[in-house]
N, C-alpha and C. Protein backbone atom coordinates (compact mmCIF):
# COMPACT_ATOMS: atom_id res chain seq x y z
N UNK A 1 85.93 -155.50 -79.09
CA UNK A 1 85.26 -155.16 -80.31
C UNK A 1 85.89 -153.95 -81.00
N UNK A 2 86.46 -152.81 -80.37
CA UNK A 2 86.65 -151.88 -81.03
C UNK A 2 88.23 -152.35 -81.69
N UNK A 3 89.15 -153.09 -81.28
CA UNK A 3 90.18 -153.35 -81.43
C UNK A 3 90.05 -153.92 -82.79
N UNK A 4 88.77 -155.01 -82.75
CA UNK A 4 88.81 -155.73 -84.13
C UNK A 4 87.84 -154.64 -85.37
N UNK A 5 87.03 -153.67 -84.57
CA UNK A 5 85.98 -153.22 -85.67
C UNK A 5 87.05 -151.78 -86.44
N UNK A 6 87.93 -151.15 -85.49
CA UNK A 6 88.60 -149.68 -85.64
C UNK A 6 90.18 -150.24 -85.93
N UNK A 7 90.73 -150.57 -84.71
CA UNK A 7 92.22 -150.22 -84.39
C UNK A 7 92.72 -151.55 -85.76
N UNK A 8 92.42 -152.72 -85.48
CA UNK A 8 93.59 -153.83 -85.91
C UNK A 8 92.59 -154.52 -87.37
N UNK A 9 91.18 -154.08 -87.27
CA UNK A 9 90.39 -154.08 -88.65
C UNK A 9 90.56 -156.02 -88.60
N UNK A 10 90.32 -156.73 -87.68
CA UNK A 10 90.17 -158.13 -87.93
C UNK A 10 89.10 -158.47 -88.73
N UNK A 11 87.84 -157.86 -88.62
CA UNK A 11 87.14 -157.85 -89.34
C UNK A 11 86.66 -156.96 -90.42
N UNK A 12 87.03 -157.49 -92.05
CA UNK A 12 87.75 -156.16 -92.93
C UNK A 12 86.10 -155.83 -93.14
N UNK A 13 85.52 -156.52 -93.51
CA UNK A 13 84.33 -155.88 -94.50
C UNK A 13 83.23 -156.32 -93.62
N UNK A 14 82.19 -155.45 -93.56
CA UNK A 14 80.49 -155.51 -92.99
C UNK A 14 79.44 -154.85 -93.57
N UNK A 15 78.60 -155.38 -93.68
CA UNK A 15 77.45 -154.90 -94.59
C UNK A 15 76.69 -154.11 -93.72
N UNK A 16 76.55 -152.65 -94.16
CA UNK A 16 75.49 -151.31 -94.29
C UNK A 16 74.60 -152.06 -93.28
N UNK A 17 73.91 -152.94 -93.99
CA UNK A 17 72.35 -153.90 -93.47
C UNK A 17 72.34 -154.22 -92.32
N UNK A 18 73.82 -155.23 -91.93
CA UNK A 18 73.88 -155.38 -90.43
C UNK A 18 73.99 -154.18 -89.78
N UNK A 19 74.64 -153.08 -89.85
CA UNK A 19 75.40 -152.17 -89.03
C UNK A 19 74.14 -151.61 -88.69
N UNK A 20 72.94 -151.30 -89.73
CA UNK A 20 71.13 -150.62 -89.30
C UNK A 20 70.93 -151.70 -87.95
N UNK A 21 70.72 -152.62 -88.51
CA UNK A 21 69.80 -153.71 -87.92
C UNK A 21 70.60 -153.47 -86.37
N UNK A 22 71.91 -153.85 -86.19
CA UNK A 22 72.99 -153.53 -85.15
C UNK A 22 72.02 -152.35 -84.35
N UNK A 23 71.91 -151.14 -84.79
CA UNK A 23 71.34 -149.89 -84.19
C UNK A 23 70.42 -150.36 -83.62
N UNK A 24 69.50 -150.93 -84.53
CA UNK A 24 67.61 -150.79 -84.64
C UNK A 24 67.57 -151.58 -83.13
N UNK A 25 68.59 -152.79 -83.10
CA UNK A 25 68.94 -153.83 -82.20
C UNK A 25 68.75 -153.19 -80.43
N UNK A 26 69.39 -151.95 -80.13
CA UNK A 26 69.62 -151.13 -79.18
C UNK A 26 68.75 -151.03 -78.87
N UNK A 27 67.41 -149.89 -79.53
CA UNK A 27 66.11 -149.62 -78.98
C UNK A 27 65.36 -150.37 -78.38
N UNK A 28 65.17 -151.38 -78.89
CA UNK A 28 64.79 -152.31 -77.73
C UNK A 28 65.50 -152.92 -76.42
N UNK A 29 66.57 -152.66 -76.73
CA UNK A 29 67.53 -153.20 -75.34
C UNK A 29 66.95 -152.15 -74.25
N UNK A 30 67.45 -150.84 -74.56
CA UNK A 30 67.17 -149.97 -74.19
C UNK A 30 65.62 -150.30 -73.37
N UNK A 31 64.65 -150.38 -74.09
CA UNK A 31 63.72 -150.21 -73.52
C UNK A 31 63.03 -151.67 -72.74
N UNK A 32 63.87 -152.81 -73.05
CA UNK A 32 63.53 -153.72 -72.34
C UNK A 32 64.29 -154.10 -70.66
N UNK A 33 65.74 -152.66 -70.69
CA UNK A 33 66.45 -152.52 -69.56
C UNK A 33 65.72 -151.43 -68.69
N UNK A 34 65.06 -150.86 -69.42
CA UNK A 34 64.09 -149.70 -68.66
C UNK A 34 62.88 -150.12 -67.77
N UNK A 35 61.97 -151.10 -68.39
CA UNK A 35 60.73 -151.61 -68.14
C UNK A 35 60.99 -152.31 -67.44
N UNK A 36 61.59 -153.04 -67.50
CA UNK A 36 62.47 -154.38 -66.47
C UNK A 36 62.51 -153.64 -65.12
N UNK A 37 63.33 -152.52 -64.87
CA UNK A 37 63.22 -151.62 -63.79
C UNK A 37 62.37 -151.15 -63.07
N UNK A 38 61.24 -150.52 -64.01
CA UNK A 38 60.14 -149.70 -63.91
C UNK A 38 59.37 -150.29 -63.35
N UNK A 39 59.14 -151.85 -63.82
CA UNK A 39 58.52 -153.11 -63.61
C UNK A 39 58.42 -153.37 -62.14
N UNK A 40 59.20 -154.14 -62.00
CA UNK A 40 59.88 -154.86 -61.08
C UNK A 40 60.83 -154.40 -59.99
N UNK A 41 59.96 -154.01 -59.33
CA UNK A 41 61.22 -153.22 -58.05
C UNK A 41 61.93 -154.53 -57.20
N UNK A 42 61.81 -155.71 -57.14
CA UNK A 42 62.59 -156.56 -56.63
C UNK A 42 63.76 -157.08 -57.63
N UNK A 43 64.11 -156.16 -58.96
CA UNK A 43 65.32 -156.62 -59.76
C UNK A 43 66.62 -155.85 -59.36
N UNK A 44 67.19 -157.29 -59.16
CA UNK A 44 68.68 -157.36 -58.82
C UNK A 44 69.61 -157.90 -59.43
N UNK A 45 70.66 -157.61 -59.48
CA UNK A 45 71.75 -158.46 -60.26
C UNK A 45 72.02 -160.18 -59.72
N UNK A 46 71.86 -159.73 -58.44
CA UNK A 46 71.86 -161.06 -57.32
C UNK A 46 70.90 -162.20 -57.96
N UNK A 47 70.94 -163.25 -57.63
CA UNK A 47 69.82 -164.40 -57.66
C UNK A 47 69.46 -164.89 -56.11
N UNK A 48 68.42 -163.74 -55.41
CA UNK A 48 67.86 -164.60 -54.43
C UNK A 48 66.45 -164.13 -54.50
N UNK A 49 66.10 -164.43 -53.36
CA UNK A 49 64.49 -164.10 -52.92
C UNK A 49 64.84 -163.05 -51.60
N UNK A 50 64.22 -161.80 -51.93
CA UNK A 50 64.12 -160.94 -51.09
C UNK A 50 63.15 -160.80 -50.06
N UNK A 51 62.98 -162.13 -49.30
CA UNK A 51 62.17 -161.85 -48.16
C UNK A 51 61.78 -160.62 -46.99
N UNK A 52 63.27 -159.70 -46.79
CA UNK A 52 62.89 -158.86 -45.87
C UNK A 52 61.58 -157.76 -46.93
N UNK A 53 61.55 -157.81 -48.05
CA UNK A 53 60.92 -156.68 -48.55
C UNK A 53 59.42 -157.73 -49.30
N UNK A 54 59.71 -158.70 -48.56
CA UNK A 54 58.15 -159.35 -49.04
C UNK A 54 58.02 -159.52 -50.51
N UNK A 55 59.18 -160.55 -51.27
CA UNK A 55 59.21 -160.13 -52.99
C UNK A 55 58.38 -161.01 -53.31
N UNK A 56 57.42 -160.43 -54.33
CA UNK A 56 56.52 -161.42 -55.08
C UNK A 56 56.80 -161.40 -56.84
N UNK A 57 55.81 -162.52 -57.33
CA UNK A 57 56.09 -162.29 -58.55
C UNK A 57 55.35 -161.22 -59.38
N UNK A 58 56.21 -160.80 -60.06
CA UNK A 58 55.35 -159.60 -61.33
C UNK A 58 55.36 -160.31 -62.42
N UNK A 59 53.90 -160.10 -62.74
CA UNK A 59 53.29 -160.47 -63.79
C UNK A 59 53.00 -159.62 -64.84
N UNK A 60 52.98 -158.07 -64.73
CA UNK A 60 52.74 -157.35 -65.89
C UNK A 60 53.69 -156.34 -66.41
N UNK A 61 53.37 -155.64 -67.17
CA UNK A 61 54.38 -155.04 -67.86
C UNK A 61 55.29 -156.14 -68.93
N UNK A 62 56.20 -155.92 -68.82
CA UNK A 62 57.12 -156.55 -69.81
C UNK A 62 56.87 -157.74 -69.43
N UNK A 63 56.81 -158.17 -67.90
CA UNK A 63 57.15 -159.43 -67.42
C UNK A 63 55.64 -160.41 -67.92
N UNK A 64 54.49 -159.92 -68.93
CA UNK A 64 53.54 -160.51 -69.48
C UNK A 64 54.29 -160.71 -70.32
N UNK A 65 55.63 -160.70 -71.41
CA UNK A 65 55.82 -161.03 -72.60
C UNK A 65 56.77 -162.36 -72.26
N UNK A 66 57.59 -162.40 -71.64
CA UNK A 66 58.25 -163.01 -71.30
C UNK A 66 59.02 -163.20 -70.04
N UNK A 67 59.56 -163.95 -68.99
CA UNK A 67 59.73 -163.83 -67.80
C UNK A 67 61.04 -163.82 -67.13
N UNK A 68 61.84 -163.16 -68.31
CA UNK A 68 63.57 -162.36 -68.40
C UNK A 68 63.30 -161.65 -69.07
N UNK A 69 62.76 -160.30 -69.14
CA UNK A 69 62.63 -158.97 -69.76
C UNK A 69 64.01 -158.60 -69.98
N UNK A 70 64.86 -158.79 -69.00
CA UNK A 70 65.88 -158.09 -68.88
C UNK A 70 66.97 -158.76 -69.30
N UNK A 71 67.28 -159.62 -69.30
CA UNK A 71 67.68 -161.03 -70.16
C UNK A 71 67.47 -160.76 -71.68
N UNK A 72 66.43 -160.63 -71.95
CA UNK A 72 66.32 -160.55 -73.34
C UNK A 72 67.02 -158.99 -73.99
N UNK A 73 66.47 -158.05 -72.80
CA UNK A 73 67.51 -156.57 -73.33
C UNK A 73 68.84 -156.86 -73.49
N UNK A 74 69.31 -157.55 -72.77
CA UNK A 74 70.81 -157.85 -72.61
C UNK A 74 71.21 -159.00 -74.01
N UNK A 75 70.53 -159.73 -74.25
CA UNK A 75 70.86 -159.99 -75.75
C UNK A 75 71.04 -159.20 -76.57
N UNK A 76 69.60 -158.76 -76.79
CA UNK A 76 69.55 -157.58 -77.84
C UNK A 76 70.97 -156.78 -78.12
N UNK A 77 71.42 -155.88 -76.78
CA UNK A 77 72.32 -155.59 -76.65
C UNK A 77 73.91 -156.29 -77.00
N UNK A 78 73.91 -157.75 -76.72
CA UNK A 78 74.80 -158.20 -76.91
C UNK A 78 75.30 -158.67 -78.46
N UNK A 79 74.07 -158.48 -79.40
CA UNK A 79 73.75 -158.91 -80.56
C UNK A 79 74.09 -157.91 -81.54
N UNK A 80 73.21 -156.62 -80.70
CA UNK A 80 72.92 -155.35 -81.51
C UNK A 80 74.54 -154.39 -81.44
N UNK A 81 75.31 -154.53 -80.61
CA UNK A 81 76.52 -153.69 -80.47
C UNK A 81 77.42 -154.27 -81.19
N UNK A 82 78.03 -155.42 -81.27
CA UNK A 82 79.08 -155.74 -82.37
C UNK A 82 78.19 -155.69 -83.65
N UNK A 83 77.16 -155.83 -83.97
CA UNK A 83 76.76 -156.21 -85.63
C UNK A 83 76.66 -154.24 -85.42
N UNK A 84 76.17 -153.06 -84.28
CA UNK A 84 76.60 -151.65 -84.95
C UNK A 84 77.95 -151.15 -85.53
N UNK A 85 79.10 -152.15 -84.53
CA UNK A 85 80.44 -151.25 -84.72
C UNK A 85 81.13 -151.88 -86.26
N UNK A 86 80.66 -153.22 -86.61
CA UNK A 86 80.86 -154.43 -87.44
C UNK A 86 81.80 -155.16 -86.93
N UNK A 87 81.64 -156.02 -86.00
CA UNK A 87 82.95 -156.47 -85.24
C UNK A 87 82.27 -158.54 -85.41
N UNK A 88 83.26 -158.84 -86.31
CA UNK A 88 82.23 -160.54 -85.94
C UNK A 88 83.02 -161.31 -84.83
N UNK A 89 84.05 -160.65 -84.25
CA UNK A 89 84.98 -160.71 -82.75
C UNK A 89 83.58 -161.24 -82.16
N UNK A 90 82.97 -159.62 -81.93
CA UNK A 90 82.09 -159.64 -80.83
C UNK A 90 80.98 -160.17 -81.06
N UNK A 91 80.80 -160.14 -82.10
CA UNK A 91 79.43 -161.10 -82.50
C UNK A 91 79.18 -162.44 -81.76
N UNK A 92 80.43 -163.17 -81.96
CA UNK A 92 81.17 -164.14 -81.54
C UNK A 92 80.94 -164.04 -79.93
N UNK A 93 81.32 -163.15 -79.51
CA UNK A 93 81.47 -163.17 -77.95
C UNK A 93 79.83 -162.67 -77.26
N UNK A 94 79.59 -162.29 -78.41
CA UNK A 94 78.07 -161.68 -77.72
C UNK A 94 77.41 -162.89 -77.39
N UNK A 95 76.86 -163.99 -78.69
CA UNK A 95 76.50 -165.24 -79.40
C UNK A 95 77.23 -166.16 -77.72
N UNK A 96 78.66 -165.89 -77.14
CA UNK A 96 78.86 -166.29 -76.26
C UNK A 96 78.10 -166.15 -75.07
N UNK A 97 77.71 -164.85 -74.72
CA UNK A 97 77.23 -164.47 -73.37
C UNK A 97 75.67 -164.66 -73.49
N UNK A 98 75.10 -164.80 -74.93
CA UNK A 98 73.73 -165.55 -74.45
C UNK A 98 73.57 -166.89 -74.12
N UNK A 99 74.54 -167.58 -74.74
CA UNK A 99 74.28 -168.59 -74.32
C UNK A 99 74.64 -168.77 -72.69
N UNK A 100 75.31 -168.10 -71.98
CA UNK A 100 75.61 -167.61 -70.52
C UNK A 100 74.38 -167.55 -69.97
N UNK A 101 74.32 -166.55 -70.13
CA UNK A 101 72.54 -166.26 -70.02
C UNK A 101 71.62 -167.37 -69.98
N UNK A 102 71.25 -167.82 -70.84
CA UNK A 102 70.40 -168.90 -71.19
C UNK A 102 70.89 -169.89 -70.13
N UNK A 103 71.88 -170.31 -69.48
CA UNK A 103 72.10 -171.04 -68.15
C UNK A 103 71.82 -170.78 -67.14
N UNK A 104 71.86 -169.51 -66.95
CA UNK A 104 71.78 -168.18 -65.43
C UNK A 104 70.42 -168.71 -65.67
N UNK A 105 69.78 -168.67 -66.66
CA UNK A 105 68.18 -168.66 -66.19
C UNK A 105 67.36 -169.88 -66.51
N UNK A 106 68.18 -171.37 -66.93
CA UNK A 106 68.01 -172.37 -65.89
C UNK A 106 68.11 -172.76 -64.59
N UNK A 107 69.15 -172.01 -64.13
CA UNK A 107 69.09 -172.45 -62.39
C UNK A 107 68.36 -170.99 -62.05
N UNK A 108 68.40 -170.04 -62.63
CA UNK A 108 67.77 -169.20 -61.63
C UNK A 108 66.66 -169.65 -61.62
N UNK A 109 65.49 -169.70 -62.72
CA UNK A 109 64.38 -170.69 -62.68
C UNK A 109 63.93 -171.67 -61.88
N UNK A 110 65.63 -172.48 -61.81
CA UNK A 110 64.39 -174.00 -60.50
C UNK A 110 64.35 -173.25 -58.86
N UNK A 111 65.65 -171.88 -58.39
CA UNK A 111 65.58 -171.76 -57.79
C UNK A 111 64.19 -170.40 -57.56
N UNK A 112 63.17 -170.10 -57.93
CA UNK A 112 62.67 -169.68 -57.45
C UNK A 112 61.19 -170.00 -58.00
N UNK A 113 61.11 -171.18 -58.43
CA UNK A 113 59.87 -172.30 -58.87
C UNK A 113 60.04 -172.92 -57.26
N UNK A 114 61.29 -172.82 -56.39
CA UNK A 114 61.58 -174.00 -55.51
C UNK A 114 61.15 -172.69 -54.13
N UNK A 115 61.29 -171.54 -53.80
CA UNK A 115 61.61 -170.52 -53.34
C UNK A 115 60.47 -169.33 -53.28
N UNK A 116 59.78 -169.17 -53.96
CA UNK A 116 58.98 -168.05 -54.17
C UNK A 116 57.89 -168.54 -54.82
N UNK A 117 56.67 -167.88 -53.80
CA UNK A 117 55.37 -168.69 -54.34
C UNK A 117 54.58 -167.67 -55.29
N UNK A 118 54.04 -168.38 -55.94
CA UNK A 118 52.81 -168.43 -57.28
C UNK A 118 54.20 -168.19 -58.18
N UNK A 119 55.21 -168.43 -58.54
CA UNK A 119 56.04 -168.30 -59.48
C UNK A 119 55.43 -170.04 -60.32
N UNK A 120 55.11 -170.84 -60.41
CA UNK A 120 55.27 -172.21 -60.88
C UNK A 120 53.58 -171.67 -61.28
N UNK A 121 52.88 -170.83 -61.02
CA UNK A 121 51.61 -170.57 -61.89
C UNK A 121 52.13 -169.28 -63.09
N UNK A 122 53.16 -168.58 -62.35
CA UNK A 122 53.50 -167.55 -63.76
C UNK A 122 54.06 -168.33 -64.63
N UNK A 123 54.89 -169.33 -64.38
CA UNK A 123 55.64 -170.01 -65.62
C UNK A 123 54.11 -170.65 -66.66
N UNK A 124 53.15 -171.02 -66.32
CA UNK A 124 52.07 -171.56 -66.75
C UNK A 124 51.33 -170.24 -67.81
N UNK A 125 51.02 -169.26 -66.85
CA UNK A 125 50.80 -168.22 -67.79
C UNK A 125 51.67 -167.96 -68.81
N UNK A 126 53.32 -167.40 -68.56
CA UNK A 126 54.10 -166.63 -69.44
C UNK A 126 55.22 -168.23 -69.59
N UNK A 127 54.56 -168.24 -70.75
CA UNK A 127 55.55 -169.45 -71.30
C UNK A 127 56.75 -169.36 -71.40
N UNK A 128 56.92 -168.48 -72.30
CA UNK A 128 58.96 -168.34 -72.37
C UNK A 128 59.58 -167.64 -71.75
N UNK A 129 60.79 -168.01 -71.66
CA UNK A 129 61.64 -167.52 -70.75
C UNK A 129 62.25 -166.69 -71.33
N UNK A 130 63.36 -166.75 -72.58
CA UNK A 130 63.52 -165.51 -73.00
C UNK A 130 63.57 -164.46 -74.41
N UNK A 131 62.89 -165.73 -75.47
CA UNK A 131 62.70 -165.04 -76.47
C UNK A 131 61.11 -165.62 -76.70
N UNK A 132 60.60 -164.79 -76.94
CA UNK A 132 58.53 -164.88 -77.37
C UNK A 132 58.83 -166.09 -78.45
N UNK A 133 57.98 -167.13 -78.12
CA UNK A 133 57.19 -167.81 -79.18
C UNK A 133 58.58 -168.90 -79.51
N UNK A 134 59.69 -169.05 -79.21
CA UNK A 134 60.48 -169.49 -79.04
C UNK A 134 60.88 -170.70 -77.55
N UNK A 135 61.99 -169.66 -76.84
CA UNK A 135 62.39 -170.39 -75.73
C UNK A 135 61.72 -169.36 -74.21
């Protein structure tokens, strides 16, 4: 991104509007990478079930809005950083890694609907997976 937004200017012109929105984009990353934490002491980068520490599901905090808190920060983020620097490179590549995402948490999904119990009653409660009112 910086190569195309600074050094080599691939992308000549960006609008003021995106570059706010880009910012505004962060604060919530920010705080949906925080809560996610704060939340959920069984979050890992890993995809398993942490049996020696007895992992159950969390249901509140962030994880009432949707049931990839942290998933969704990481969009945000991926969305909100090329549209700050104006890079449509990365826009491009961001637009890439959700849709990444959005796979990671099809299989992570069947594997712990299959793996970890009362998870197949949270999916019932917290409908989406990673954007509200959406998906």
């Amino acid at each position: 991104m910086p190569l195309d937004a600074e050094r080599f200017k691939w992308t000549t012109w960006f609008p003021l509007w995106a570059k706010i929105i880009g910012g505004l984009f962060l604060i919530p990353s920010a705080f949906l990478f925080l809560r996610s934490y704060m939340d959920n002491p069984y979050l890992s980068g890993l995809v398993r079930i942490q049996e020696e520490r007895k992992q159950r599901v969390i249901t509140d905090g962030v994880y009432s809005l949707v049931r990839h808190p942290m998933y969704l920060g990481a969009t945000f983020l991926f969305i909100g950083t090329p549209l700050l620097i104006g890079s449509l490179f990365g826009l491009a590549f961001g637009a890439m890694l959700t849709l990444l995402l959005a796979a990671r948490i099809v299989g992570e999904e069947k594997m712990l609907a299959n793996e970890l119990d009362g998870y197949d009653d949270y999916r019932k409660i917290v409908k989406y997976r990673l954007i509200p009112f959406i998906w």
